[in-house]
N, C-alpha and C. Protein backbone atom coordinates (compact mmCIF):
# COMPACT_ATOMS: atom_id res chain seq x y z
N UNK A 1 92.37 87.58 96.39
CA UNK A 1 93.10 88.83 96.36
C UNK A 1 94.56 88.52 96.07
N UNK A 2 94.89 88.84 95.11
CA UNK A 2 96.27 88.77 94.86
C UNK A 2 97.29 90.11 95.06
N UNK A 3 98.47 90.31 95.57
CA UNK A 3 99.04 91.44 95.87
C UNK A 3 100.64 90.90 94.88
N UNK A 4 100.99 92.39 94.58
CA UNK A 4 102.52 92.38 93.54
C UNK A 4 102.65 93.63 93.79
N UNK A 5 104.05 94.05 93.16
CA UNK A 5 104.47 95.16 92.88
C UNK A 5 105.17 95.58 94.49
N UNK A 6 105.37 94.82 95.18
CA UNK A 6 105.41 95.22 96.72
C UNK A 6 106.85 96.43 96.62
N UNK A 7 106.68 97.14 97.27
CA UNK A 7 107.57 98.17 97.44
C UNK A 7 108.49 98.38 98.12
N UNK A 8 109.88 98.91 97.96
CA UNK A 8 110.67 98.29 99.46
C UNK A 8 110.06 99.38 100.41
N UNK A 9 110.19 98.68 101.97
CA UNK A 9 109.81 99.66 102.28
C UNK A 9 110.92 101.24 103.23
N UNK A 10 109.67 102.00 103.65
CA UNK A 10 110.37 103.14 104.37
C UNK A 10 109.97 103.64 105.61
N UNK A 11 110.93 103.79 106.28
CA UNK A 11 110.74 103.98 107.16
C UNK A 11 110.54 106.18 108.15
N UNK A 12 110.03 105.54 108.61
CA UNK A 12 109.44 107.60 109.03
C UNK A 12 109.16 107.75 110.98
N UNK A 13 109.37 108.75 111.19
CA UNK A 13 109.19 108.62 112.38
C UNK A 13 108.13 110.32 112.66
N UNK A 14 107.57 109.54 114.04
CA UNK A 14 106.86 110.84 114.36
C UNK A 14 107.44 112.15 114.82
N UNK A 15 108.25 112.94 114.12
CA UNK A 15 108.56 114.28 114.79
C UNK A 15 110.35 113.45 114.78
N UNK A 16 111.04 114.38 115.73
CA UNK A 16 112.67 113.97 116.04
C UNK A 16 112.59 112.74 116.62
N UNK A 17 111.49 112.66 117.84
CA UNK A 17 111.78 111.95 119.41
C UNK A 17 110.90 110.83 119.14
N UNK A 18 109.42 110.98 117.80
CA UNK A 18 108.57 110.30 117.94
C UNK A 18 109.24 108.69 117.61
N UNK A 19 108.05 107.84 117.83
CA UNK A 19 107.78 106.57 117.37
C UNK A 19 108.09 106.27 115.91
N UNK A 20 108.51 105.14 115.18
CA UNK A 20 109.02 105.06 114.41
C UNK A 20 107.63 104.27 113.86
N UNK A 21 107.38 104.23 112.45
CA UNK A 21 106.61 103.59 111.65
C UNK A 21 107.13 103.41 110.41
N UNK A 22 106.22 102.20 109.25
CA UNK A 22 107.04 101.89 108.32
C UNK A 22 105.99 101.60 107.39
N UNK A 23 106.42 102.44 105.84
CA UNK A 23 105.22 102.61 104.92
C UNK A 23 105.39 101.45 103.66
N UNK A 24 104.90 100.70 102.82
CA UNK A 24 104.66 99.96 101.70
C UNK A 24 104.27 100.40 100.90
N UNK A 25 104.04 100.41 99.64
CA UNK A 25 102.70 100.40 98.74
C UNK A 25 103.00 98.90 97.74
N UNK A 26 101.96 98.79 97.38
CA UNK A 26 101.71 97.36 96.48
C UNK A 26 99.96 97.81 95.72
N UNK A 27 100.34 96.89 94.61
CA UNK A 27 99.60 96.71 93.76
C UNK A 27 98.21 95.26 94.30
N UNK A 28 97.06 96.10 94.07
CA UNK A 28 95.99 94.52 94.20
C UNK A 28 94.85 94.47 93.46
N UNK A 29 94.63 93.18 93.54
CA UNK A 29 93.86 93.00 91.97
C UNK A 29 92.18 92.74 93.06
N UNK A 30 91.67 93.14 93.00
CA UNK A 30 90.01 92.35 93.89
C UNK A 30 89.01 92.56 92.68
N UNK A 31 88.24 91.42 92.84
CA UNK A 31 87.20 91.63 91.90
C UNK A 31 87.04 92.43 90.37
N UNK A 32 88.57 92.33 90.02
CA UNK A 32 88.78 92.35 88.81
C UNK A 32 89.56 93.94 88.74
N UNK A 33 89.52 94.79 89.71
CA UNK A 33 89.58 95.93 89.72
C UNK A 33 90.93 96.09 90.32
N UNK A 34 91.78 96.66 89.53
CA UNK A 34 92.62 96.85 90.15
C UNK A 34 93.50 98.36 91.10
N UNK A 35 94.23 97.82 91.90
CA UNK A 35 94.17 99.52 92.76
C UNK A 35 96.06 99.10 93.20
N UNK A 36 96.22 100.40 93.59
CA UNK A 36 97.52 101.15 94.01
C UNK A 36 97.36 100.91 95.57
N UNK A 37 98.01 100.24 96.40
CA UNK A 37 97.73 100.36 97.99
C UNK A 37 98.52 101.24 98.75
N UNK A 38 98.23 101.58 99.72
CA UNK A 38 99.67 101.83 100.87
C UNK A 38 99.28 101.18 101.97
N UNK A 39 100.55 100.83 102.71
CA UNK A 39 100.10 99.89 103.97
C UNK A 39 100.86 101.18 104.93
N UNK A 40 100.80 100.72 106.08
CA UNK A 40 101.56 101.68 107.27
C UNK A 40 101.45 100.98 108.15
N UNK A 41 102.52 100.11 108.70
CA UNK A 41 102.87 99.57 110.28
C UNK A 41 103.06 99.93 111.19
N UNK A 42 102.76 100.09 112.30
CA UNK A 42 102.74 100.64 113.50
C UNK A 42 103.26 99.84 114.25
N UNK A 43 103.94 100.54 115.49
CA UNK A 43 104.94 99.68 117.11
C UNK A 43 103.01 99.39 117.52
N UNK A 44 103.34 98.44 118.48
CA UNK A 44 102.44 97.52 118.89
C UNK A 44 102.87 98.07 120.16
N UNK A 45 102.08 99.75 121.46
CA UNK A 45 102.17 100.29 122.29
C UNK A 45 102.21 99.23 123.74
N UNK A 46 101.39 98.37 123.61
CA UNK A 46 101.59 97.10 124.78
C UNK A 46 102.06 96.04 125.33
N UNK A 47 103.09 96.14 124.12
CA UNK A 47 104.35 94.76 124.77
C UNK A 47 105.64 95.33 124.20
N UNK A 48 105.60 96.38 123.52
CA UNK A 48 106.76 96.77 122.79
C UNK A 48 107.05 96.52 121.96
N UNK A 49 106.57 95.60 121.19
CA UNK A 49 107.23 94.87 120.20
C UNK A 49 106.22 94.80 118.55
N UNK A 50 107.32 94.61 117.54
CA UNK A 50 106.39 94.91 116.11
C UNK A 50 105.65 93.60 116.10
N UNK A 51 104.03 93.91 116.18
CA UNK A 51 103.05 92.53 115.63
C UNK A 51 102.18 92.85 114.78
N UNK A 52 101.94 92.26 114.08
CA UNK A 52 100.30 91.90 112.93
C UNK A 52 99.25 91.92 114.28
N UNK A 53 97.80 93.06 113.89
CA UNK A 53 97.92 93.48 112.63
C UNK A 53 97.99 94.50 112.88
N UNK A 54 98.67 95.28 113.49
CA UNK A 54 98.85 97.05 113.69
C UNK A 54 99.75 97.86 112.22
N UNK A 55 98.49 97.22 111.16
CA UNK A 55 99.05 97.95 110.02
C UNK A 55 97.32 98.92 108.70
N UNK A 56 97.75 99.27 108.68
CA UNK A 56 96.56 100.41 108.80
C UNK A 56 96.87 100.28 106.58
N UNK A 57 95.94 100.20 105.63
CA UNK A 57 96.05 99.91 104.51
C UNK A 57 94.50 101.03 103.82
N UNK A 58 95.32 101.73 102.61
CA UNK A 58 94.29 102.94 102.25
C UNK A 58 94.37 102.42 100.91
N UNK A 59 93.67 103.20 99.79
CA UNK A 59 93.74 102.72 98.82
C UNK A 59 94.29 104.53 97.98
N UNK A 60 95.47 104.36 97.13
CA UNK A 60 96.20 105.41 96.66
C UNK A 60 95.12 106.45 96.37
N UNK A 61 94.65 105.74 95.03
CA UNK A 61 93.84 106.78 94.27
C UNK A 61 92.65 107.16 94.83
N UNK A 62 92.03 106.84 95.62
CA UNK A 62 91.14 107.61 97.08
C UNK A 62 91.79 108.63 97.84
N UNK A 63 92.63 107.87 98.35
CA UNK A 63 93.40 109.28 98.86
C UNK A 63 93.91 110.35 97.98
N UNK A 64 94.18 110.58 96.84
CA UNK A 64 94.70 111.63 96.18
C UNK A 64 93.42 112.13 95.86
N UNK A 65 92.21 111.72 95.95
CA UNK A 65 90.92 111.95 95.79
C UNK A 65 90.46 113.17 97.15
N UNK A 66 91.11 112.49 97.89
CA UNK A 66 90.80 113.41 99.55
C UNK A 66 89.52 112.34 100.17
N UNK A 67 89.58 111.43 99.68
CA UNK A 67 88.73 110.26 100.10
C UNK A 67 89.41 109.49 101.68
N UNK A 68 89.29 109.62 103.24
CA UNK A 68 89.80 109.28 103.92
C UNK A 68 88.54 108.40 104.52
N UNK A 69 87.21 108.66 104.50
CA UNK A 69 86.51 108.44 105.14
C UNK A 69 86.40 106.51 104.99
N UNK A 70 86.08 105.73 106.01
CA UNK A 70 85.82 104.33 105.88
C UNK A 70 84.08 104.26 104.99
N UNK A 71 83.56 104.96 105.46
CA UNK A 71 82.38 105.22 105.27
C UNK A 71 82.04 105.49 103.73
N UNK A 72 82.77 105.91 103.03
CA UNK A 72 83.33 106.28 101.73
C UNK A 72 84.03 105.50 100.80
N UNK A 73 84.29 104.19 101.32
CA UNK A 73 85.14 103.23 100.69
C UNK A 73 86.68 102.71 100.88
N UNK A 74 86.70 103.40 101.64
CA UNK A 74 88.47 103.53 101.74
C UNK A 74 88.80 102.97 103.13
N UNK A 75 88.01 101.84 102.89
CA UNK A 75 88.71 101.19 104.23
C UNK A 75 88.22 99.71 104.06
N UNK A 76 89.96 99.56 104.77
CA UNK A 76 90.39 97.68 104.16
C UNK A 76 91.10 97.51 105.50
N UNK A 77 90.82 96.01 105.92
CA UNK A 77 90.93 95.42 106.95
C UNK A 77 92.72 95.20 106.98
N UNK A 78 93.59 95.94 107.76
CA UNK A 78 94.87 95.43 108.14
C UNK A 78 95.07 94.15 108.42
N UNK A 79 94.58 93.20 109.18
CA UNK A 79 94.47 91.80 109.21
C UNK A 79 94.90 91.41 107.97
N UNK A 80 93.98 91.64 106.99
CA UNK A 80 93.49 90.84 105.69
C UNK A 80 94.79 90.95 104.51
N UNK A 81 95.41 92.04 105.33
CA UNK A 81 96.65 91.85 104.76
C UNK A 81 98.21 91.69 104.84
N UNK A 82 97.97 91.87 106.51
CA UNK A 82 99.11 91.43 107.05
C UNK A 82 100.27 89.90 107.31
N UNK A 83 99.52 88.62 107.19
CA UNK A 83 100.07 87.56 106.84
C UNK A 83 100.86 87.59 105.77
N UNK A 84 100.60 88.17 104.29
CA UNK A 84 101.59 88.71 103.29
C UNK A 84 102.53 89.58 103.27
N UNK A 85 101.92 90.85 103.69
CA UNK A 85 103.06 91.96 103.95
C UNK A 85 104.05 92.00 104.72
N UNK A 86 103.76 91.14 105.79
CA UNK A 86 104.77 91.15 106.81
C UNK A 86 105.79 90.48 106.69
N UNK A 87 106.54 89.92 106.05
CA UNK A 87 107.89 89.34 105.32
C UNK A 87 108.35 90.39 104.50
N UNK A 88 107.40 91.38 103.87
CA UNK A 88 108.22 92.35 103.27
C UNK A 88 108.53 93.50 104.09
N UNK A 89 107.96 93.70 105.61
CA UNK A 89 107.93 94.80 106.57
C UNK A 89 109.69 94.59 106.79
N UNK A 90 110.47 95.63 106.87
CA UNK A 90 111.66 95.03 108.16
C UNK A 90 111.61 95.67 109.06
N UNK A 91 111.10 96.51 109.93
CA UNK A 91 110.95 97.03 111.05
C UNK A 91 110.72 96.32 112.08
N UNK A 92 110.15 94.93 111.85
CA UNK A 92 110.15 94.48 113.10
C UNK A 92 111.21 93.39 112.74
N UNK A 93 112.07 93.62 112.16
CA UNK A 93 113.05 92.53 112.58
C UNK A 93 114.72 93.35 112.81
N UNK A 94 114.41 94.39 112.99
CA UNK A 94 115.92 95.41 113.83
C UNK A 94 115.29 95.51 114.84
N UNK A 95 116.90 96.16 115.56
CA UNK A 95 116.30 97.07 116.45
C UNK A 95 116.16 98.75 116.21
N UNK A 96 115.10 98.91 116.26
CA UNK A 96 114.99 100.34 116.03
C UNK A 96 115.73 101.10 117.57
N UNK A 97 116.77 102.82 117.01
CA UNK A 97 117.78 102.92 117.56
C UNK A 97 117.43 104.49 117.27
N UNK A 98 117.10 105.56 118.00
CA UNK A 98 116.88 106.91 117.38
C UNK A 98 118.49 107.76 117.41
């Protein structure tokens, strides 16, 4: 699996008060096929702190499809891509400050 195109990323929060999260998209090539990603990192609720792999990865053109279901294809292991992405995440290396 090769990944490019990495995106800077952005950051969003839930509501005024909510939790803060942080979105990607990148390009990946699997089995010849290539696709549009988005990643989404999540705070890690049990120690406080940003860790792999609390990052949740869809595939674009499914979703603009209305394709959410795992069951349906649209579901890829956060693990499997978090050792890469996470040098391009910066959320866990501030301090987040509302």
């Amino acid at each position: 699996m090769k990944l490019s195109n990495i995106s800077k990323p952005a950051w969003h929060r839930n509501g005024s008060g909510g939790e803060y999260f942080e979105v990607i998209t990148f390009d990946m090539a699997e089995d010849s096929q290539p696709r549009k990603m988005v990643a989404i990192r999540f705070k890690d609720d049990q120690n406080d702190e940003w860790v792999s792999p609390r990052i949740a990865v869809l595939d674009v053109a499914m979703l603009a499809q209305g394709i959410i279901e795992m069951g349906e294809g649209n579901a890829w292991r956060g693990d499997r891509f978090s050792d890469e992405l996470d040098s391009f995440f910066t959320i866990n290396k501030k301090e987040v400050t509302a």
